[in-house]
Protein backbone atom coordinates (compact mmCIF):
# COMPACT_ATOMS: atom_id res chain seq x y z
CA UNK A 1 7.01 -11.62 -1.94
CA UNK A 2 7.62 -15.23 -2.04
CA UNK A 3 3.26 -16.02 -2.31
CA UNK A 4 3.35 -12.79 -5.63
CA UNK A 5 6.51 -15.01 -7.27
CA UNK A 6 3.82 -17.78 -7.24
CA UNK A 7 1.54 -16.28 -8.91
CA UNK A 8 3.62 -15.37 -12.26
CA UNK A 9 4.75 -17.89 -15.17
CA UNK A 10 7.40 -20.11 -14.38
CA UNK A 11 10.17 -22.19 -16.76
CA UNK A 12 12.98 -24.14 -15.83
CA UNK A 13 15.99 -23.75 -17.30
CA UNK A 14 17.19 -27.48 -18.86
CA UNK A 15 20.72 -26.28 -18.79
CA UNK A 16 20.91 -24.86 -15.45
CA UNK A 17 20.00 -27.95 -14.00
CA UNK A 18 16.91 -26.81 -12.51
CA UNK A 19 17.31 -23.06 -11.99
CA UNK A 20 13.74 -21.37 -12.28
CA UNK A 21 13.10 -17.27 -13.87
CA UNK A 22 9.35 -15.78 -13.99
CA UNK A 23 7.53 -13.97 -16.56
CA UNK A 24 7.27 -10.16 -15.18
CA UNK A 25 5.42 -7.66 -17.34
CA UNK A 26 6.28 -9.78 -20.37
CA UNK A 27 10.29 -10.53 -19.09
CA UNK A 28 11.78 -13.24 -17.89
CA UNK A 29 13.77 -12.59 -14.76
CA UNK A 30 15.47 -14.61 -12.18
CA UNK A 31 14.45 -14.65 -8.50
CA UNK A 32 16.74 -11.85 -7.56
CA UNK A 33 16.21 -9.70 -10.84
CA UNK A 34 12.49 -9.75 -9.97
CA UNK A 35 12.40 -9.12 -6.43
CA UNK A 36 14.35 -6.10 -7.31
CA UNK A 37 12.66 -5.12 -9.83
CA UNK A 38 9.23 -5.10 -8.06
CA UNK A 39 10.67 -3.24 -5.01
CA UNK A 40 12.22 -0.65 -7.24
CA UNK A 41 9.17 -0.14 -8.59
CA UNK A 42 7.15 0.10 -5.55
CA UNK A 43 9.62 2.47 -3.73
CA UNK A 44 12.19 4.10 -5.90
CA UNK A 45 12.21 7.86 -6.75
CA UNK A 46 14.36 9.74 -9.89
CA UNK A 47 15.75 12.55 -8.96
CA UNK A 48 15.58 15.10 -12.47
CA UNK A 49 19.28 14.92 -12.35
CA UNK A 50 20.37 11.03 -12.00
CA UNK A 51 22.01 9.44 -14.49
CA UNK A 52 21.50 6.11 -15.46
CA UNK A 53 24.04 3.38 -16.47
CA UNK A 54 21.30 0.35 -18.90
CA UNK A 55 22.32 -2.48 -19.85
CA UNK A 56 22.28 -6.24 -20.43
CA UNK A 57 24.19 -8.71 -18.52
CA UNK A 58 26.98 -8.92 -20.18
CA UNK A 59 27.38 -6.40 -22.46
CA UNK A 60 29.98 -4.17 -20.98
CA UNK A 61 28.54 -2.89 -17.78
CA UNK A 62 31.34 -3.37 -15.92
CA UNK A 63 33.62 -1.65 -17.95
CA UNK A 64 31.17 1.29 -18.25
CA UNK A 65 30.66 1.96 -14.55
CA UNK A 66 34.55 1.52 -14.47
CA UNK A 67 35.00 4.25 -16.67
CA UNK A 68 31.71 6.55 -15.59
CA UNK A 69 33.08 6.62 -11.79
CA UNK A 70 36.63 7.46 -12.84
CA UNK A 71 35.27 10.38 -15.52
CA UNK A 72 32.92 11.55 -12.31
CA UNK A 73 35.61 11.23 -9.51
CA UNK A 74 38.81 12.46 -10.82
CA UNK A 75 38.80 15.66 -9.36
CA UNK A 76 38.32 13.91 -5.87
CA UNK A 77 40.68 11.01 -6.38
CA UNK A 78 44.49 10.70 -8.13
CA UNK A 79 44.76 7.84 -10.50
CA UNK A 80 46.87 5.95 -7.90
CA UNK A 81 44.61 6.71 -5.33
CA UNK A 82 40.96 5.84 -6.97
CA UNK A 83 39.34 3.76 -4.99
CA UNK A 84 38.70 0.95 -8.47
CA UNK A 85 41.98 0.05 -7.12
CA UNK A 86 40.44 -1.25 -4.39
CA UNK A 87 36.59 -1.88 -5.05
CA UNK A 88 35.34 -3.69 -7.97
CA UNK A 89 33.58 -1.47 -10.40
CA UNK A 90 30.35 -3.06 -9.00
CA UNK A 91 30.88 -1.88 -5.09
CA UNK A 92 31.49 1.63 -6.55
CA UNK A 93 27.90 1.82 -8.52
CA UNK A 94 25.26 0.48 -7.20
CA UNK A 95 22.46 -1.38 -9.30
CA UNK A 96 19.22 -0.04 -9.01
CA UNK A 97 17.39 -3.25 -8.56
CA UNK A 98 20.18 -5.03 -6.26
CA UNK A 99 21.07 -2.43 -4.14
CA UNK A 100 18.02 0.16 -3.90
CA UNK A 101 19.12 1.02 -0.38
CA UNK A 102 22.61 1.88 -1.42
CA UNK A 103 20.94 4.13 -4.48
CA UNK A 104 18.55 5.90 -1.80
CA UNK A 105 21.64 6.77 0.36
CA UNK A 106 23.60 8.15 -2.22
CA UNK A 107 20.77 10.17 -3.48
CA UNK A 108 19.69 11.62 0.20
CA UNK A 109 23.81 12.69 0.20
CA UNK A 110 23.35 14.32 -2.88
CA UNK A 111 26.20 11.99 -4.45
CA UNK A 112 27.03 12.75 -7.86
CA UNK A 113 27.34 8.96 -8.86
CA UNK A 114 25.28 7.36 -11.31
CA UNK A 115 22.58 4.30 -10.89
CA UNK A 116 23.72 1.05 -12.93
CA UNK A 117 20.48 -0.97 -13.92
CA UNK A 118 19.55 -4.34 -15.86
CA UNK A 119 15.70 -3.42 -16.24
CA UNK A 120 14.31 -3.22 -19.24
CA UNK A 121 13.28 0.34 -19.77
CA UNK A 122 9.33 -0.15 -19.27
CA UNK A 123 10.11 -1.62 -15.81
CA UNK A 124 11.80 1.62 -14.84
CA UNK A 125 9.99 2.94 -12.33
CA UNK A 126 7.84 5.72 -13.76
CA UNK A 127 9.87 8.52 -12.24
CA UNK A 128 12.67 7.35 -14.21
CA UNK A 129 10.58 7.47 -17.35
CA UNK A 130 7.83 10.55 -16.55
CA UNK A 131 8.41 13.56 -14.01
CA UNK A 132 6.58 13.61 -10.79
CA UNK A 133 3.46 14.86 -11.79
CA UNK A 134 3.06 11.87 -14.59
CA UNK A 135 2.47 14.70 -17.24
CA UNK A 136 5.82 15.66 -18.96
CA UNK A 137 8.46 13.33 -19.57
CA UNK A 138 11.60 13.02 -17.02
CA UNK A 139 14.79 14.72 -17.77
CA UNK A 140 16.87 11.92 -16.59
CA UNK A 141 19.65 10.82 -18.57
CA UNK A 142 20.50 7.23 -19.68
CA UNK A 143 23.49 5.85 -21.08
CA UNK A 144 23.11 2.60 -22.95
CA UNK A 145 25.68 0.17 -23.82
CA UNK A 146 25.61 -3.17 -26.12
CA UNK A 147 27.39 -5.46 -27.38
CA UNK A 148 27.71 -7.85 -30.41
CA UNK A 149 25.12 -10.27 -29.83
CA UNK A 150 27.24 -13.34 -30.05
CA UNK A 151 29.76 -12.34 -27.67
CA UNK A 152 27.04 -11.80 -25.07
CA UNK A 153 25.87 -15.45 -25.29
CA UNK A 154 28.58 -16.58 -24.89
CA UNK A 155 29.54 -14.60 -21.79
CA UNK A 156 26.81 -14.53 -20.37
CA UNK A 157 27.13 -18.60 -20.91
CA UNK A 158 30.22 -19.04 -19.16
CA UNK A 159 28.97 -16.62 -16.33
CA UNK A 160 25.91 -17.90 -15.37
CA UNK A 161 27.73 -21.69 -15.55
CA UNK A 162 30.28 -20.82 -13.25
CA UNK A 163 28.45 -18.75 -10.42
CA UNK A 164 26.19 -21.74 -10.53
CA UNK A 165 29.18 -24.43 -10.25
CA UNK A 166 28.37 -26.15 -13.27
CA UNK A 167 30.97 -27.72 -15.37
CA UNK A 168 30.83 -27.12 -18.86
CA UNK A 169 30.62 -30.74 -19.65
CA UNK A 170 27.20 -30.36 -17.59
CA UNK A 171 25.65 -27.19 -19.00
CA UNK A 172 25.04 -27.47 -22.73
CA UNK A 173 25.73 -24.63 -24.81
CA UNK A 174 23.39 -25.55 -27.60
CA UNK A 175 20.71 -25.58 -24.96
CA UNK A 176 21.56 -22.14 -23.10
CA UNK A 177 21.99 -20.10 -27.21
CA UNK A 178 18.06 -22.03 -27.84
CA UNK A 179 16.81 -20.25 -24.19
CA UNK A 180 18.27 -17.11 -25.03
CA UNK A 181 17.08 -16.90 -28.45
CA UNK A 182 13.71 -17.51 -27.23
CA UNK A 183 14.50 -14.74 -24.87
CA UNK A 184 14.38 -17.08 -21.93
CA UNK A 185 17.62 -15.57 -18.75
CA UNK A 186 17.86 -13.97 -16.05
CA UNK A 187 17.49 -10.70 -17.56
CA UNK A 188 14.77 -11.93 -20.12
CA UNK A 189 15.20 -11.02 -23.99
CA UNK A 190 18.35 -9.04 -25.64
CA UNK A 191 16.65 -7.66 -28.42
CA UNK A 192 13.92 -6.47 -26.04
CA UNK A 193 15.99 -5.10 -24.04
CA UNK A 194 17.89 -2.99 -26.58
CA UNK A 195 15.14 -2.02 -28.44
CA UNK A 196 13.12 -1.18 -25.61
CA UNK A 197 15.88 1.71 -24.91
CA UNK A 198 16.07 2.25 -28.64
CA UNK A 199 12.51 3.48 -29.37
CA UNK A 200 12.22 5.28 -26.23
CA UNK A 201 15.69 7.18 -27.50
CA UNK A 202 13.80 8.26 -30.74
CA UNK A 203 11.37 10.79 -29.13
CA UNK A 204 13.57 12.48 -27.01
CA UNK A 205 17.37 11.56 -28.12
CA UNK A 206 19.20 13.87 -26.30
CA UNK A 207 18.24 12.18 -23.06
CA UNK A 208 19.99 9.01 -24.43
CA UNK A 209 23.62 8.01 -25.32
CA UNK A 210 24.39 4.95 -26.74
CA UNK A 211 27.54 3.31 -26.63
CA UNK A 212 29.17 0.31 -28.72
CA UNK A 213 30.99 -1.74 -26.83
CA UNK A 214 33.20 -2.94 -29.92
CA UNK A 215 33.15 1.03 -30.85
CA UNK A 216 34.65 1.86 -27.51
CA UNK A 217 37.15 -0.43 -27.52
CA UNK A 218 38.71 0.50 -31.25
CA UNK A 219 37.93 4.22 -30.00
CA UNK A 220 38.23 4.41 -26.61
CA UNK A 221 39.50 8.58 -26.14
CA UNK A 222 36.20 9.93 -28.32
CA UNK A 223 34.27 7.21 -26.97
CA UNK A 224 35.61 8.50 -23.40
CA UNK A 225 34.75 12.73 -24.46
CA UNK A 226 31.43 11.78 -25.56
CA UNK A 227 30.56 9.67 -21.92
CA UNK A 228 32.11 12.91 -20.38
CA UNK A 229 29.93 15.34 -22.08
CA UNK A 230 26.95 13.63 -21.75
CA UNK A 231 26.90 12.93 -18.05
CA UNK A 232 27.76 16.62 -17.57
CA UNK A 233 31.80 16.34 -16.73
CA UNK A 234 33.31 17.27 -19.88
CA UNK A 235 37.08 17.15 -20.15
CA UNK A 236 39.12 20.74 -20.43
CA UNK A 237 41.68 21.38 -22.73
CA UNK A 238 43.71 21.53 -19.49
CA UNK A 239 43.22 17.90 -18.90
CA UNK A 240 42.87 16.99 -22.59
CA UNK A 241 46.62 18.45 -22.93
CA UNK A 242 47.63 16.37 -19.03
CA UNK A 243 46.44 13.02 -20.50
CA UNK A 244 44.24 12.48 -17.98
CA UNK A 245 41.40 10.60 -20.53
CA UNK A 246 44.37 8.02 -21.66
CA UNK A 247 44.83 7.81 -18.03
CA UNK A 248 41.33 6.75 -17.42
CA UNK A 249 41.21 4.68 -20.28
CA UNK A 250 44.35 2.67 -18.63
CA UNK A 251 43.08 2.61 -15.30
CA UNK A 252 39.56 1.14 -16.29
CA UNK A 253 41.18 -1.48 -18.87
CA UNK A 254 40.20 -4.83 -18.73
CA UNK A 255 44.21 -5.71 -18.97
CA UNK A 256 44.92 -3.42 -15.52
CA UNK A 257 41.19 -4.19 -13.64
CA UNK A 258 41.18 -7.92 -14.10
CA UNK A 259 45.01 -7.90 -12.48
CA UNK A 260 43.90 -6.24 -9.60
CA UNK A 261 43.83 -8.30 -6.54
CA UNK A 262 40.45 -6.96 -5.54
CA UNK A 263 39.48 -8.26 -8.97
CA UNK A 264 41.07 -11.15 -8.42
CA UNK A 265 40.23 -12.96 -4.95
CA UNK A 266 37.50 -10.30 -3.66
CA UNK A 267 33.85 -10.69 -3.68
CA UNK A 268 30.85 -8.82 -4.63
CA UNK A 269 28.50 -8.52 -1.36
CA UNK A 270 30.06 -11.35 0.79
CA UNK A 271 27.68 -10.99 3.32
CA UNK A 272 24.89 -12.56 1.44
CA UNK A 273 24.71 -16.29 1.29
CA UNK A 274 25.16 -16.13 -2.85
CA UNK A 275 28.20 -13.93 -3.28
CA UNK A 276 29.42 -13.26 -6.65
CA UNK A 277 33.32 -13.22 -7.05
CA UNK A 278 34.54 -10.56 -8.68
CA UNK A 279 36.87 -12.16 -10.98
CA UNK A 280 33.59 -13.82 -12.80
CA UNK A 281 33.29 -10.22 -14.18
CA UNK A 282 36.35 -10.17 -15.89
CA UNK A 283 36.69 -13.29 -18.72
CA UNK A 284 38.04 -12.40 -21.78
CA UNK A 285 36.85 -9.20 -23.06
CA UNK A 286 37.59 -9.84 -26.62
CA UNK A 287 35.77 -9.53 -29.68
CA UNK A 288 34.75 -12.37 -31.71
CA UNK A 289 35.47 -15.32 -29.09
CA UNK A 290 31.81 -16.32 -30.43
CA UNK A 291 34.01 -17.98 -32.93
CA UNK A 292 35.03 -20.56 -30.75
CA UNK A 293 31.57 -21.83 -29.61
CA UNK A 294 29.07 -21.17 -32.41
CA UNK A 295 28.49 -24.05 -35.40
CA UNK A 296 27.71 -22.74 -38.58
CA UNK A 297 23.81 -23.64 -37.75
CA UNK A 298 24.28 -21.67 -34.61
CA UNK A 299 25.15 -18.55 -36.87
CA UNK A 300 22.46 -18.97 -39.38
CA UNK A 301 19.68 -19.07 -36.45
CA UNK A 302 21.29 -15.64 -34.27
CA UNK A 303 21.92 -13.74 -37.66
CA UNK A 304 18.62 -14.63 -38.86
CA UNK A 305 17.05 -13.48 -35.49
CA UNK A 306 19.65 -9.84 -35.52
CA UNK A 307 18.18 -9.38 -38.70
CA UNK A 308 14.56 -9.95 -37.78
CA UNK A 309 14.73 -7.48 -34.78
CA UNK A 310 17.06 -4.71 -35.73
CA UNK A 311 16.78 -4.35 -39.28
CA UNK A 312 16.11 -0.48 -40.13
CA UNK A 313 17.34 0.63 -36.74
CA UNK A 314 20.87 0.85 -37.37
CA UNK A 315 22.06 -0.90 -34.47
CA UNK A 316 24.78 -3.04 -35.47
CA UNK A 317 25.00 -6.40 -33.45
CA UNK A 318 26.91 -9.06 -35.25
């Protein structure tokens, strides 16, 4: 693996002090995103009935495979006994190209969970995208979620500085919003990544839900039926009528997750020598704190560039 990464483009990020992504199939990934990706490639296998959990780095995953688990185990676990109380979101669904063994396993148990992935959607591996037999399309679901464009800068900003230790007086922010609008991160471009979803969504649409972060939060109970439905656990009137989707809602809220001291002082695979803590998952979670970083230039260059991309899709990001 490590004489293939020398074989693809290479750019160093200015200001990550160093930190070096590839060109993959026309994305740039980090080290770790590309590994993955390759070996997912290589080795993994849909099943016709997985669901999968797409999106960018910071653009509500978390708070999606909070809320998918909790839909998908609540007739195995009580609200005060779910195991998000103890697990961050992240230990309880796995990421496709972080954690293919974990994936396999679940699959060979026949578990019911869902597969979180980052890729953009023509890195899937083709099961994902075509059946077995590479002749009719797979019947795989995906649920995507994204976010205001803005707001993902800026988180995923402040979340790449601090699992790399650099001070915000050290990492420029004018410097990271020029990378990312050239569609230079550890996940590669935003717009690519959405739209690559997007037009794949158009031939067969009821393989796909979409979900608006911003949508979720200001409707959170239809946003919360619809997930349900899709992923093949609708809610009954019984448990409509017990509040059990408000309880969900409360139990995967940023306000009760982020509090929790798993969420708190835990981290996400401390075995490995570059352990993410958890608590870097949980920052703000509020709309329009793009406010507080972007200059009026800054605004003019990512509208003009939402504009460019999406215009005549009707995804809303800004």
């Amino acid at each position: 693996m490590e004489e293939i990464l020398k074989t693809f483009p290479q750019h160093v990020c200015s200001w990550l002090k160093g930190a070096i992504v590839y060109k993959y199939q026309d994305v740039w990934l980090n080290e770790v995103f590309l590994k993955g990706t390759i070996l997912a490639q290589q080795r993994f296998k849909a099943h016709p009935n997985d669901v999968f959990l797409c999106s960018f780095p910071k653009g509500g995953t978390t708070w999606l495979k909070a809320l998918a688990f909790a839909i998908i185990t609540r007739e195995t676990f009580d609200i005060s006994t779910n195991p998000l109380l103890t697990n961050s979101p992240h230990d309880c669904i796995p990421f496709l190209e972080k954690e293919l063994a974990k994936v396999e396993e679940n699959q060979k148990n026949s578990c019911s969970l869902p597969i979180a992935t980052h890729m953009h959607y023509h890195c899937l591996p083709d099961s994902v995208i075509t059946s077995p037999d590479s002749v009719v399309t797979s019947n795989c679901k995906i649920v995507y979620i994204y976010r205001n464009m803005k707001d993902v800068i800026v988180s995923y900003y402040h979340f790449v500085r601090k699992l790399n230790k650099i001070p915000m007086e050290n990492a420029s922010f004018e410097e990271a919003l020029d990378e990312f609008c050239q569609g230079i991160s550890s996940c590669g471009s935003y717009w690519d990544h959405i739209l690559g979803y997007w037009k794949a969504s158009l031939s067969r649409p009821e393989r796909f839900l979409f979900l608006k972060y911003e949508d979720m939060k200001n409707d959170p109970t239809s946003n919360v039926k619809r997930l349900a439905e899709f992923i093949g656990r609708p809610f009954t009137i019984e448990e409509e009528k017990a509040n059990v989707i408000e309880k969900i809602i409360r139990l995967c809220s940023f306000e009760n997750l982020s509090n929790l001291d798993v969420n708190k002082s835990g981290k996400h695979h401390p075995e490995e020598c570059i352990a993410i803590e958890n608590r870097l998952f949980f920052r703000k979670a509020k709309d329009g704190d793009w406010k507080n970083y972007f200059t009026l230039e800054m605004i003019e260059k990512v509208d003009k560039l939402i504009d460019e991309k999406f215009g005549g899709t009707g995804l809303v990001l800004k």
